[in-house]
PDB file of N, CA and C in Angstrom:
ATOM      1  N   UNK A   1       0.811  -1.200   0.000  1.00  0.00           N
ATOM      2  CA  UNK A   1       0.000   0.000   0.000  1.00  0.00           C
ATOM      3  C   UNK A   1       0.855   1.265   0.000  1.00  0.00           C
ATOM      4  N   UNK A   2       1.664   1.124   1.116  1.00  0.00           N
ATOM      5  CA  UNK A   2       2.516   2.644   0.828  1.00  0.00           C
ATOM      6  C   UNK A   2       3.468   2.962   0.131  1.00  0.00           C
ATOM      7  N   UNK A   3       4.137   1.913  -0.789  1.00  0.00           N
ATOM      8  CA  UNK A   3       5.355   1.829  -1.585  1.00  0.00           C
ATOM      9  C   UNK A   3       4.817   1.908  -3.105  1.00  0.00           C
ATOM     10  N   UNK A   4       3.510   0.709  -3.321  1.00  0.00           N
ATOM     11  CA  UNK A   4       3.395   0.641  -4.877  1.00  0.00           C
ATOM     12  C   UNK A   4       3.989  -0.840  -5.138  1.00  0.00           C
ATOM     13  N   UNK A   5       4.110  -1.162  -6.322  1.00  0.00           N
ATOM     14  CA  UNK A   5       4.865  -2.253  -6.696  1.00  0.00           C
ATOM     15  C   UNK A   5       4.957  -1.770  -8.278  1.00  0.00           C
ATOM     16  N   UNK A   6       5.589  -3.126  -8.906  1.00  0.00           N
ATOM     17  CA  UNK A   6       5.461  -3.110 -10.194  1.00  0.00           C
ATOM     18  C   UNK A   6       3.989  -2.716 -11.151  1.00  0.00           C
ATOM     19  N   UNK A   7       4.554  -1.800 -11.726  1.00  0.00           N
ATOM     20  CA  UNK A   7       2.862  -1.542 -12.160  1.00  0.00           C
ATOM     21  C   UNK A   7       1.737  -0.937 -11.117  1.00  0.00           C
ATOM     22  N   UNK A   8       2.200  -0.605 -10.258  1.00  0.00           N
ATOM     23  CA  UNK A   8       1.013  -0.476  -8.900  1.00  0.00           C
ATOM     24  C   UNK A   8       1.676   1.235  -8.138  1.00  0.00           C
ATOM     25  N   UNK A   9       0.708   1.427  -8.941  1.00  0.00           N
ATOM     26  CA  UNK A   9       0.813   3.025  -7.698  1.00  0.00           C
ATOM     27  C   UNK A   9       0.564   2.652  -6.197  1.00  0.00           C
ATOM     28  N   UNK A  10       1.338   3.563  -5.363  1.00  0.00           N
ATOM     29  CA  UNK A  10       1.001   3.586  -4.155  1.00  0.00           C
ATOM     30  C   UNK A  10      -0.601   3.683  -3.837  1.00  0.00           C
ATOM     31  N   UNK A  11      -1.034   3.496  -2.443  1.00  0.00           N
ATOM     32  CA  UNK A  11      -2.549   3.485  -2.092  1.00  0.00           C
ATOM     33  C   UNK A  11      -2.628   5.395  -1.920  1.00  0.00           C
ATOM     34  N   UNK A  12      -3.675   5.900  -2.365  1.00  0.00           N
ATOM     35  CA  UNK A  12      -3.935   7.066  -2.698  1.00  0.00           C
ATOM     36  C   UNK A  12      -3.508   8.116  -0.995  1.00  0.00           C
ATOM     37  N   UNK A  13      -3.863   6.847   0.074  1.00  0.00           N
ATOM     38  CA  UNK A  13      -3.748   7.672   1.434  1.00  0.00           C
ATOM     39  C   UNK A  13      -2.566   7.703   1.650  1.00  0.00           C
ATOM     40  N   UNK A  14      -1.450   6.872   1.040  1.00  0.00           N
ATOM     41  CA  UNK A  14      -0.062   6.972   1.662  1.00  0.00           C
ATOM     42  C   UNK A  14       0.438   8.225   0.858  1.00  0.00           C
ATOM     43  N   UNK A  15      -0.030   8.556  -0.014  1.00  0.00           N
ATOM     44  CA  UNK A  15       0.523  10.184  -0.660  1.00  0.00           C
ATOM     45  C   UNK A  15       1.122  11.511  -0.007  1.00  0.00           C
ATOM     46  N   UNK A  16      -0.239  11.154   1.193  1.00  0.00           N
ATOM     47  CA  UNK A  16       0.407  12.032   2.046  1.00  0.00           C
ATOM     48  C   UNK A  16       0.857  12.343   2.905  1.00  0.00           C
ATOM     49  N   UNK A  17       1.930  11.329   3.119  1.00  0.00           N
ATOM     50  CA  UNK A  17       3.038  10.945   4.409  1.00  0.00           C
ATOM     51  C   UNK A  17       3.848  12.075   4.116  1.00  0.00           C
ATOM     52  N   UNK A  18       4.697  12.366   4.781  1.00  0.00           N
ATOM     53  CA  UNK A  18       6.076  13.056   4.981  1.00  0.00           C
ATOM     54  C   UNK A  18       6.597  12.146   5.908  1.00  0.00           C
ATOM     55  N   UNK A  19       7.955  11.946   5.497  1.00  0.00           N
ATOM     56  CA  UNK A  19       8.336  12.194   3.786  1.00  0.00           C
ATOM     57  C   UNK A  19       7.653  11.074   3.344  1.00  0.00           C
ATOM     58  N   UNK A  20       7.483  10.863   1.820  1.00  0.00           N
ATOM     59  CA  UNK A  20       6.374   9.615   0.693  1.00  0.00           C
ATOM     60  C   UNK A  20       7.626   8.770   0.677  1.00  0.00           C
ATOM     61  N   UNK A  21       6.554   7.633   0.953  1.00  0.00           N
ATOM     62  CA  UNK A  21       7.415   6.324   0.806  1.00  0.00           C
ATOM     63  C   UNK A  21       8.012   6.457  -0.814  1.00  0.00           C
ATOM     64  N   UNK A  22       9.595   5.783  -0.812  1.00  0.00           N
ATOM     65  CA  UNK A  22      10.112   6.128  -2.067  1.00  0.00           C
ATOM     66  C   UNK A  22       9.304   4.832  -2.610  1.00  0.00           C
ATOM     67  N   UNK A  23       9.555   4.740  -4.089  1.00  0.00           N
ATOM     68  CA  UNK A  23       8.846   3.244  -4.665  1.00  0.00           C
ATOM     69  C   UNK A  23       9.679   2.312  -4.825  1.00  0.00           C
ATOM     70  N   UNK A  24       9.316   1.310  -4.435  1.00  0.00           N
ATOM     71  CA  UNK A  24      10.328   0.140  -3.719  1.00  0.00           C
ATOM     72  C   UNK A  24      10.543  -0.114  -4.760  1.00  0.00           C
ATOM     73  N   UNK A  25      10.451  -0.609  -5.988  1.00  0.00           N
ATOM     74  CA  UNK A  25      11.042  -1.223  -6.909  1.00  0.00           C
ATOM     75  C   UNK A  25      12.675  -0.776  -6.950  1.00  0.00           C
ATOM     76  N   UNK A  26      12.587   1.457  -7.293  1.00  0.00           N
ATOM     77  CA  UNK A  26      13.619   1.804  -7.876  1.00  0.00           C
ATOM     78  C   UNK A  26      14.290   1.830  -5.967  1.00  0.00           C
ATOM     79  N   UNK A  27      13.598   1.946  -5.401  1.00  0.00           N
ATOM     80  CA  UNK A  27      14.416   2.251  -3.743  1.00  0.00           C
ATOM     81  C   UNK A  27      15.524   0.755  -3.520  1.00  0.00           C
ATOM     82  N   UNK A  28      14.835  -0.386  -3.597  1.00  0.00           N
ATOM     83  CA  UNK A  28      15.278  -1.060  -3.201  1.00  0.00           C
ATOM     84  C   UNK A  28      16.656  -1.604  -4.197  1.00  0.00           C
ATOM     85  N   UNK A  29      16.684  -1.004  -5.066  1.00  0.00           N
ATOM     86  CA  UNK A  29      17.425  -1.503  -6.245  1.00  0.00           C
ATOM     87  C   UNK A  29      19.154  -1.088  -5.684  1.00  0.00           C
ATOM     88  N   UNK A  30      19.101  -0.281  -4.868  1.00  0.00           N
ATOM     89  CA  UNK A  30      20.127   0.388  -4.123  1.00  0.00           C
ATOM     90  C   UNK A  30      20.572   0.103  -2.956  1.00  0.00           C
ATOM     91  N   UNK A  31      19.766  -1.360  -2.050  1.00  0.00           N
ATOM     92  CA  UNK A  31      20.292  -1.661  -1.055  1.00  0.00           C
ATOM     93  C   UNK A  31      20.404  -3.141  -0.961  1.00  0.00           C
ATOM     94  N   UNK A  32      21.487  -3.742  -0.035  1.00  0.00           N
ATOM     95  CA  UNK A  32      21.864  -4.914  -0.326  1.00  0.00           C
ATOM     96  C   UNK A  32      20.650  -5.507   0.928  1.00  0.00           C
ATOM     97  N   UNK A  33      20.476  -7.135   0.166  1.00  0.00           N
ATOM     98  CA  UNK A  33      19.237  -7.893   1.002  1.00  0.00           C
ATOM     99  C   UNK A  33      19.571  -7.641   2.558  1.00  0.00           C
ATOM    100  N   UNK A  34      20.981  -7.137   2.958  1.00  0.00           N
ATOM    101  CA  UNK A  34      20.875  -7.464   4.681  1.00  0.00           C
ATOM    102  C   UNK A  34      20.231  -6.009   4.974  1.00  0.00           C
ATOM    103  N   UNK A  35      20.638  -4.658   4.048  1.00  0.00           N
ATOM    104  CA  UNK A  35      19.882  -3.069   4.230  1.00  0.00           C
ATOM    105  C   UNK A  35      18.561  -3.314   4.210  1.00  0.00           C
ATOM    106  N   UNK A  36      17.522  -3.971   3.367  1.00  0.00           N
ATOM    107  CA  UNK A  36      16.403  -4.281   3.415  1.00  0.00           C
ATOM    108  C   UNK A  36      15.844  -4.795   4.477  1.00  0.00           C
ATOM    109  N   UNK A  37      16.213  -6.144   5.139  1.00  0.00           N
ATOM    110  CA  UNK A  37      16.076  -6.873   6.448  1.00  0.00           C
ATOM    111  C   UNK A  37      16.127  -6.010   7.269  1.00  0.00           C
ATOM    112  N   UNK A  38      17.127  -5.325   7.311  1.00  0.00           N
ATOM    113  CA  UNK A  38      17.259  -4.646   8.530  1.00  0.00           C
ATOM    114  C   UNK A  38      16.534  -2.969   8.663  1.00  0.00           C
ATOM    115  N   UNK A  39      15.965  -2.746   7.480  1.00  0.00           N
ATOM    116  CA  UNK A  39      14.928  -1.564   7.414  1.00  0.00           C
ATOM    117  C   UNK A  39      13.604  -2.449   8.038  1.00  0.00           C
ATOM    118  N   UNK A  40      12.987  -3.551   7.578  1.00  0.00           N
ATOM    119  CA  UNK A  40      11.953  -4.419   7.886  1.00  0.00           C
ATOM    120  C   UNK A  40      12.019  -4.544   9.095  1.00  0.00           C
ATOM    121  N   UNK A  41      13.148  -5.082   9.797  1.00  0.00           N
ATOM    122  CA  UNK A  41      13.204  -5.583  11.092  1.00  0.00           C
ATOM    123  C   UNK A  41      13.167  -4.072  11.978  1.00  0.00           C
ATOM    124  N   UNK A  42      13.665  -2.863  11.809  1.00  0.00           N
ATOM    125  CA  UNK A  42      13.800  -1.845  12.643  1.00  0.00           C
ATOM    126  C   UNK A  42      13.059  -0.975  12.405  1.00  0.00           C
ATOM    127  N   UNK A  43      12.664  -0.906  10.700  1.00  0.00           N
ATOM    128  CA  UNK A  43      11.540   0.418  10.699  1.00  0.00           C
ATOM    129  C   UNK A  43      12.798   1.780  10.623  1.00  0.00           C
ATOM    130  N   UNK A  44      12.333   2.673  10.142  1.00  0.00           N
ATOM    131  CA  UNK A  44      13.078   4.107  10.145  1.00  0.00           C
ATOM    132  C   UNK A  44      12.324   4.537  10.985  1.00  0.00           C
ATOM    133  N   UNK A  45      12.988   5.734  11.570  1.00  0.00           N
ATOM    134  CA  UNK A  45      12.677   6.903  12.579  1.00  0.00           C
ATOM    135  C   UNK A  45      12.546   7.882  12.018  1.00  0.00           C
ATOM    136  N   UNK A  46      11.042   9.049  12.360  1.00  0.00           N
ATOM    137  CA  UNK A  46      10.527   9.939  11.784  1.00  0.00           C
ATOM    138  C   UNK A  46      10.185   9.588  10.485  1.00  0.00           C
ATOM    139  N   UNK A  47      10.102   8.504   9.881  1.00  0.00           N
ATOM    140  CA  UNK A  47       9.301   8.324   8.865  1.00  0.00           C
ATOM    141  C   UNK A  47       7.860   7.014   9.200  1.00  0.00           C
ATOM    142  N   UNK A  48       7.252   6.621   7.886  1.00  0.00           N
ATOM    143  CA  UNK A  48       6.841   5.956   8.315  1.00  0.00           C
ATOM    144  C   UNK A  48       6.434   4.852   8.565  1.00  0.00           C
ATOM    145  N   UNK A  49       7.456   4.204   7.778  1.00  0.00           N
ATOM    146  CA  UNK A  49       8.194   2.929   8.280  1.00  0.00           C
ATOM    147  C   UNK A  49       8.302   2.238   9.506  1.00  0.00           C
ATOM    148  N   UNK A  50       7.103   1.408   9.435  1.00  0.00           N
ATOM    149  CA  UNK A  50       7.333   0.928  10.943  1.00  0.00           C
ATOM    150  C   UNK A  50       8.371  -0.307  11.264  1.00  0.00           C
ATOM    151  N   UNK A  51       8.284  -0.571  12.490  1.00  0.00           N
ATOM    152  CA  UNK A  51       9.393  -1.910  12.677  1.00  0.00           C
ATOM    153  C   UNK A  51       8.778  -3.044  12.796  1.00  0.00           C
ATOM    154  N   UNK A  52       9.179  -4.299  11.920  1.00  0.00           N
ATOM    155  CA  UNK A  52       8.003  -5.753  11.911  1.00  0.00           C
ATOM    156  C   UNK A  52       9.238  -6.611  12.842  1.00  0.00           C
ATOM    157  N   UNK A  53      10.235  -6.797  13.420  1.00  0.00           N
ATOM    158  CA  UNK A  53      11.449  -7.786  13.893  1.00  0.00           C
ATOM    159  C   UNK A  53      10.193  -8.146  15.205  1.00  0.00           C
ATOM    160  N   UNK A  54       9.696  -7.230  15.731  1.00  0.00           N
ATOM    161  CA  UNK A  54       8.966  -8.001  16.812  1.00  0.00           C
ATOM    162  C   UNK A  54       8.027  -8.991  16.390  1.00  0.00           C
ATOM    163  N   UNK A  55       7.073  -8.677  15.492  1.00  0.00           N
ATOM    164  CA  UNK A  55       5.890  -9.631  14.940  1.00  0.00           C
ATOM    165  C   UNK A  55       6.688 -10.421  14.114  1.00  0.00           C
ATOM    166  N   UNK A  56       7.863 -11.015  13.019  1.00  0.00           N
ATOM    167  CA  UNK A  56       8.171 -11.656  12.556  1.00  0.00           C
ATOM    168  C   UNK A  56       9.662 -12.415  13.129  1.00  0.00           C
ATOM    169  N   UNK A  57       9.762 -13.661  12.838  1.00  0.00           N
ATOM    170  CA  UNK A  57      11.204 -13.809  13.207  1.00  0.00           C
ATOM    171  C   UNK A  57      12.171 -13.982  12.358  1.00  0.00           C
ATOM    172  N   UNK A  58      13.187 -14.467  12.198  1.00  0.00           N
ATOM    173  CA  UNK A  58      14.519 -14.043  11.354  1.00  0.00           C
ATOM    174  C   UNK A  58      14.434 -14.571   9.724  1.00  0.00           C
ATOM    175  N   UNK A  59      13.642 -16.160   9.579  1.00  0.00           N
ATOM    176  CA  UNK A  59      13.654 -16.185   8.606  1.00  0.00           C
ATOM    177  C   UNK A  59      12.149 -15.600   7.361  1.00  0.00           C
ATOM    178  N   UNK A  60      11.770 -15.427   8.387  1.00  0.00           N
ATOM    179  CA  UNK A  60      10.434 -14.076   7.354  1.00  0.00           C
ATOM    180  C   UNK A  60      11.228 -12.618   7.290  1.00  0.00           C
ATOM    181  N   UNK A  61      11.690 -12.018   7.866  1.00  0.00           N
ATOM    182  CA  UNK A  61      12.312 -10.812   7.738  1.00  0.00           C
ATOM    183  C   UNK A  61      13.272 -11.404   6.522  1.00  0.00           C
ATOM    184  N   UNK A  62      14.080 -12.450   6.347  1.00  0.00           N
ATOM    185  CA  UNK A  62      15.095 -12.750   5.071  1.00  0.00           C
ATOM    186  C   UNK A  62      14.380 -13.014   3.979  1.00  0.00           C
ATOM    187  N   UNK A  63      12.642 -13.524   4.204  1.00  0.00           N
ATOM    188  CA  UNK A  63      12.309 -14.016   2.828  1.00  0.00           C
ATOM    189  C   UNK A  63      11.504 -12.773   2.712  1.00  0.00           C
ATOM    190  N   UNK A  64      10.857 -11.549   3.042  1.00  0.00           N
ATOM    191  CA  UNK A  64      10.872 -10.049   2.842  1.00  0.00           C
ATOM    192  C   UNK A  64      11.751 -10.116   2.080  1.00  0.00           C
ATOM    193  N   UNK A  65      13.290  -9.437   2.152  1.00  0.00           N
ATOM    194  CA  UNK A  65      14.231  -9.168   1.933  1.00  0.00           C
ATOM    195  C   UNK A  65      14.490 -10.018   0.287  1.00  0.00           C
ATOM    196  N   UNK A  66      14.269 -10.863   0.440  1.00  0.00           N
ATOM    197  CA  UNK A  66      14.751 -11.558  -0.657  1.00  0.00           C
ATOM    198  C   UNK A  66      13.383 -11.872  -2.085  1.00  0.00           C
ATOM    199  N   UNK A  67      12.104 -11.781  -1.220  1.00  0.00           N
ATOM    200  CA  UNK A  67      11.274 -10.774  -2.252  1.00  0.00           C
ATOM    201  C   UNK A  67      11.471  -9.729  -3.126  1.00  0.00           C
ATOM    202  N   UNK A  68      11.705  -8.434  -1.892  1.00  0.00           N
ATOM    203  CA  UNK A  68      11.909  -7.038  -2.342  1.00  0.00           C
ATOM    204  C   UNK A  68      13.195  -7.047  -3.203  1.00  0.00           C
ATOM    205  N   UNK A  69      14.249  -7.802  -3.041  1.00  0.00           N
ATOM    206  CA  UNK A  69      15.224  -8.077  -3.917  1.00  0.00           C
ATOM    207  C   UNK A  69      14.795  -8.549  -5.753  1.00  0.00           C
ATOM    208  N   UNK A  70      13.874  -9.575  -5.537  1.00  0.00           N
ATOM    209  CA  UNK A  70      13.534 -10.067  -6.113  1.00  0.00           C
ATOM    210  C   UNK A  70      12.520  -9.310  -7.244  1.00  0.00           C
ATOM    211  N   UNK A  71      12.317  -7.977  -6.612  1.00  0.00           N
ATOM    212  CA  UNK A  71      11.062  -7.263  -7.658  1.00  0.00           C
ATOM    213  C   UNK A  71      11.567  -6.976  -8.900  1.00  0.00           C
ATOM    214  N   UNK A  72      10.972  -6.922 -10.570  1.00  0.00           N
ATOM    215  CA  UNK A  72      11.552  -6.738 -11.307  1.00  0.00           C
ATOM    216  C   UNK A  72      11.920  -5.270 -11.726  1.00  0.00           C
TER     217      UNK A  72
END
């Protein structure tokens, strides 16, 4: 919803975050699978990115990671 995907605009309400989620396709294209995991697992501060490491454990945070890697 707040990123978009391939072909997929973001959801119309995440527009107006500060700051807008970048779009994961071209965002993620720039960080290695452990930068991803570890955005998933911690979430950013002052944005709005939350943190999932509590609700998921290590190998769902890697297969995230290796999804978002995976986008074309």
């Amino acid at each position: 919803h707040c990123h978009g995907g391939p072909g997929v605009e973001p959801a119309a309400w995440s527009r107006g975050m500060k700051p807008r989620p970048p779009h994961l396709v071209e965002a993620a294209s720039e960080w290695s699978a452990g930068e991803v995991k570890w955005i998933v697992e911690h979430g950013i501060k002052a944005t709005g990115m939350p943190a999932f490491g509590a609700d998921h454990d290590a190998a769902t945070l890697w297969n995230i990671a290796a999804f978002v890697k995976r986008l074309p």
